[in-house]
C-alpha atoms as a PDB file:
ATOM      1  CA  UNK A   1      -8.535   8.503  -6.177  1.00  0.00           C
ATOM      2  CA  UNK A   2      -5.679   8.145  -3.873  1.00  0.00           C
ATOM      3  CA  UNK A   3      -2.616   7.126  -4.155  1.00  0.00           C
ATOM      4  CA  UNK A   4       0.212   6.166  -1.392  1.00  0.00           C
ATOM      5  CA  UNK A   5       3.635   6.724  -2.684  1.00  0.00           C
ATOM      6  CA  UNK A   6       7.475   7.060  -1.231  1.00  0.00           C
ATOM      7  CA  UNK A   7       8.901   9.723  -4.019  1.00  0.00           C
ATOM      8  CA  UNK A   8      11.829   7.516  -3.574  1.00  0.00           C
ATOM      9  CA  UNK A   9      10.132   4.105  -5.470  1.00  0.00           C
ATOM     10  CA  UNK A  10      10.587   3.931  -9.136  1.00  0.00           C
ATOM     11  CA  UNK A  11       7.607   2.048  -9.696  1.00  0.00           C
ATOM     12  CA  UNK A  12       5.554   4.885  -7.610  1.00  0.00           C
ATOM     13  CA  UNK A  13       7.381   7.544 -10.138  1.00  0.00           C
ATOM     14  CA  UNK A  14       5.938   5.170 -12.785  1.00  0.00           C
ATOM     15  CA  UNK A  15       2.181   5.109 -11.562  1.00  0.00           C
ATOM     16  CA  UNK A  16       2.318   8.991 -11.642  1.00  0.00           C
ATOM     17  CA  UNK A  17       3.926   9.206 -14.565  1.00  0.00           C
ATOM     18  CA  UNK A  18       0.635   7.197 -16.018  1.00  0.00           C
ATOM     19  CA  UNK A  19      -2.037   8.458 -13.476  1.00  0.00           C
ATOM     20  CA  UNK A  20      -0.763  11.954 -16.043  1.00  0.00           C
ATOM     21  CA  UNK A  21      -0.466  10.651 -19.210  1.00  0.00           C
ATOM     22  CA  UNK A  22      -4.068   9.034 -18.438  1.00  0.00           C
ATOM     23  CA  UNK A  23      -5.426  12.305 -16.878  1.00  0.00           C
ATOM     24  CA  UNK A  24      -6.250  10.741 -13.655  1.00  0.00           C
ATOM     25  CA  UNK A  25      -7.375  13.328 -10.481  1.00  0.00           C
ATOM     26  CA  UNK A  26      -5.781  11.936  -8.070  1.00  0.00           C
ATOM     27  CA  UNK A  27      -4.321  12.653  -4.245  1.00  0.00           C
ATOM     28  CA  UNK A  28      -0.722  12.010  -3.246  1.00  0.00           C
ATOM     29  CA  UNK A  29      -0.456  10.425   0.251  1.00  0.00           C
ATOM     30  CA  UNK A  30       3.326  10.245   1.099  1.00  0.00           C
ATOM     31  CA  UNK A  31       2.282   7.292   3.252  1.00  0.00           C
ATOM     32  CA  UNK A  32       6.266   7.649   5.154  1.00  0.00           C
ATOM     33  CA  UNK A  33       5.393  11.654   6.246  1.00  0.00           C
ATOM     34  CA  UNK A  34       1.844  10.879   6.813  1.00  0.00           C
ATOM     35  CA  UNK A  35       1.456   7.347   8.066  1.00  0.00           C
ATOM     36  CA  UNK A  36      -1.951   5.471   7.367  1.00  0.00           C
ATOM     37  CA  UNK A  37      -3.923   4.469  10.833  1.00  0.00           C
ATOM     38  CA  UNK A  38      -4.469   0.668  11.681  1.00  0.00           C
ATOM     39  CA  UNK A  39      -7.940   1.795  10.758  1.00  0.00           C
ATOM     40  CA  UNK A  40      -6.816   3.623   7.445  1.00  0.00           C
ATOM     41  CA  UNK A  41      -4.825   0.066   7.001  1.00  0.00           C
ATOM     42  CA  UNK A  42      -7.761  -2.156   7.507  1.00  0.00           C
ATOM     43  CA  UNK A  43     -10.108   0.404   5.123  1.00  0.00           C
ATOM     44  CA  UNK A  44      -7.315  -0.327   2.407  1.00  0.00           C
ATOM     45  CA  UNK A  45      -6.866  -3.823   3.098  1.00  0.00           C
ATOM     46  CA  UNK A  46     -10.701  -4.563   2.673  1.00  0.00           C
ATOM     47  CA  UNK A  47     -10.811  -2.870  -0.303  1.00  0.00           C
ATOM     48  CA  UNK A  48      -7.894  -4.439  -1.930  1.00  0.00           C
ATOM     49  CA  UNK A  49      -9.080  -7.743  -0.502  1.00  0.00           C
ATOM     50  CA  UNK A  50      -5.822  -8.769   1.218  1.00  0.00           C
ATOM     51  CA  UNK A  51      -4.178  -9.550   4.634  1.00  0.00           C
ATOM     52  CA  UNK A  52      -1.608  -7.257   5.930  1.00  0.00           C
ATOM     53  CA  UNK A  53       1.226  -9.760   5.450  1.00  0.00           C
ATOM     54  CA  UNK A  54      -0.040  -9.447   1.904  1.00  0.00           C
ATOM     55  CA  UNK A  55       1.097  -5.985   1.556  1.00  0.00           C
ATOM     56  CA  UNK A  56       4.746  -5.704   4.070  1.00  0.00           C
ATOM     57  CA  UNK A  57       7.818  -5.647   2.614  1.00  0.00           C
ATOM     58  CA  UNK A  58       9.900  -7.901   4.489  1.00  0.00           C
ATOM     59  CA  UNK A  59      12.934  -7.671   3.540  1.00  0.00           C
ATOM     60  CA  UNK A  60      13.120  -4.141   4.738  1.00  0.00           C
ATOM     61  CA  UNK A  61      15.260  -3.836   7.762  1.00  0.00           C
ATOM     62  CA  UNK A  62      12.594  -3.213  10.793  1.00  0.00           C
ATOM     63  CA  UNK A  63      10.836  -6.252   9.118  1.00  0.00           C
ATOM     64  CA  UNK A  64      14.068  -8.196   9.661  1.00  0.00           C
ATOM     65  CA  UNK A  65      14.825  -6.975  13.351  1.00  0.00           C
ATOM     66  CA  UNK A  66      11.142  -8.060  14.323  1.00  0.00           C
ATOM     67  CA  UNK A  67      11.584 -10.817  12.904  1.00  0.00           C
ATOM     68  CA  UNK A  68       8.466 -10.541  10.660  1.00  0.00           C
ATOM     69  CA  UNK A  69       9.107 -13.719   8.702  1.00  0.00           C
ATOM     70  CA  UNK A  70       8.263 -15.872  11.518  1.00  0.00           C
ATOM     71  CA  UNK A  71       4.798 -14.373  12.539  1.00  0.00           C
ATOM     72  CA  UNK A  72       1.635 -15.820  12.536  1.00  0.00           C
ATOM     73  CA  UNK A  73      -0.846 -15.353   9.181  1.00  0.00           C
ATOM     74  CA  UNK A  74      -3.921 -16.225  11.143  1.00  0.00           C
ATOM     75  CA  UNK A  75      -7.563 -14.063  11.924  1.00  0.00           C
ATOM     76  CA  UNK A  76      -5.742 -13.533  15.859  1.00  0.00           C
ATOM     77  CA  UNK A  77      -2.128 -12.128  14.094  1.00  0.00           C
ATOM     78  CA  UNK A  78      -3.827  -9.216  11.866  1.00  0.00           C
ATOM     79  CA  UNK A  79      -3.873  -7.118  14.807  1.00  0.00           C
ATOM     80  CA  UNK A  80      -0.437  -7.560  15.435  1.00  0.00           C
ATOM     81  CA  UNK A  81       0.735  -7.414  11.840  1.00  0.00           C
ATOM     82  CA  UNK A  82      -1.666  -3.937  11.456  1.00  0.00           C
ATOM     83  CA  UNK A  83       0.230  -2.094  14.601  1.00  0.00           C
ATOM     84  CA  UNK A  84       3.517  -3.040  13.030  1.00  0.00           C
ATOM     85  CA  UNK A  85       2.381  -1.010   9.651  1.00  0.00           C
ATOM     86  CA  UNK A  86       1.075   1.970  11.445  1.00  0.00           C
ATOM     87  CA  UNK A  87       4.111   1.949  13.706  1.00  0.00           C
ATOM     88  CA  UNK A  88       6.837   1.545  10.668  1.00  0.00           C
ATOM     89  CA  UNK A  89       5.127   2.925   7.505  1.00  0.00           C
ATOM     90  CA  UNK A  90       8.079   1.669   5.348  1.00  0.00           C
ATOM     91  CA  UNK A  91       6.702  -2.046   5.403  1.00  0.00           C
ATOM     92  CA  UNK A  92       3.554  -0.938   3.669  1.00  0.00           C
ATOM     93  CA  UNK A  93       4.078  -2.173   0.059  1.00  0.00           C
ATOM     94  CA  UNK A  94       4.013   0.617  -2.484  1.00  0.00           C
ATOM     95  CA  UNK A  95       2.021   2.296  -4.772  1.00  0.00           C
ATOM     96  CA  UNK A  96      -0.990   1.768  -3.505  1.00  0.00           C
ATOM     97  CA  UNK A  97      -4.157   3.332  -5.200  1.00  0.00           C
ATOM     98  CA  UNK A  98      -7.374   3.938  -3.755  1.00  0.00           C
ATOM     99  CA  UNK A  99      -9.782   4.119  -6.446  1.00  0.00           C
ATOM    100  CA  UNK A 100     -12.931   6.445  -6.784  1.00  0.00           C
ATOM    101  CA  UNK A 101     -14.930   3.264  -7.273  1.00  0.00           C
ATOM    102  CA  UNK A 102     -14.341   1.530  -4.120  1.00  0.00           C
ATOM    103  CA  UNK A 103     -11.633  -1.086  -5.207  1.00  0.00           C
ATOM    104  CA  UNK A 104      -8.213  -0.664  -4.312  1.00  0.00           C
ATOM    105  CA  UNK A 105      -4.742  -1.776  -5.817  1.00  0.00           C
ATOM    106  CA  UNK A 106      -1.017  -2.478  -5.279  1.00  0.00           C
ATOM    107  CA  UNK A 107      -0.095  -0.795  -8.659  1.00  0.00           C
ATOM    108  CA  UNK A 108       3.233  -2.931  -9.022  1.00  0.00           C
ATOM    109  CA  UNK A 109       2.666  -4.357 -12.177  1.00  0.00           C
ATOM    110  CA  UNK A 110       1.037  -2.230 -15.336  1.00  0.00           C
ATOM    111  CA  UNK A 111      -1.841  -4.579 -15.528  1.00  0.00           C
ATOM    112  CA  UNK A 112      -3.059  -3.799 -11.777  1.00  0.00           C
ATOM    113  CA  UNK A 113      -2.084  -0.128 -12.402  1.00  0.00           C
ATOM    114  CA  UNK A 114      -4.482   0.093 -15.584  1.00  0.00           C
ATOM    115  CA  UNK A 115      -7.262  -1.442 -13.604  1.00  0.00           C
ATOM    116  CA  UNK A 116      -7.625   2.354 -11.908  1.00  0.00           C
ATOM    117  CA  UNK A 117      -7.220   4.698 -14.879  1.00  0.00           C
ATOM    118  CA  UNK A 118     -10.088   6.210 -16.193  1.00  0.00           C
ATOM    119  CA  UNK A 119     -11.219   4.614 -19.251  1.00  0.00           C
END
């Protein structure tokens, strides 16, 4: 299992804190030193069954300056929308976990996060 994280985010502290207490193996991706691809992006966003505008933070600055708000959410935008994640890591929503199984989460809430410890 992977998970994405910005040391900075409490609820990525939290996530570790639980991937521990659960004794989870697990990689660290510090997604802002090591940015994902557009093809690590769309990998992650099959497997958590979303679109990227499901997973930017837009109320983060660069999302604000490009305007992100007023973009398309259509089949055609995705490509524009996946660029804009690869080229400013910081609108990728965080934590996100990669699980051994194939399925993926946004671990922002304890029930998602539970759905990738080991049982």
């Amino acid at each position: 299992m992977e998970i994405w994280i910005n040391p900075r985010c409490t609820k990525c502290r939290v996530a570790l804190t639980e991937l521990d207490a659960a004794g989870a193996e697990y990689t660290v991706r510090r997604y802002l030193e090591d940015p994902p691809s557009v093809a690590e992006l769309t990998d992650v966003l099959e497997r958590l069954a979303l679109d990227p505008w499901d997973i930017t933070r837009l109320d983060e600055a660069v999302a604000k300056e490009l305007e992100m708000r007023g973009w398309g959410r259509t089949a055609a935008d995705r490509p524009r929308w996946l660029e804009a994640l690869a080229a400013h890591p910081i609108l990728v929503q965080r934590p996100i976990i990669t699980a051994d199984d194939g399925h993926a989460v946004v671990a922002r809430t304890p029930e998602a996060l539970r759905s990738v410890l080991p049982s």
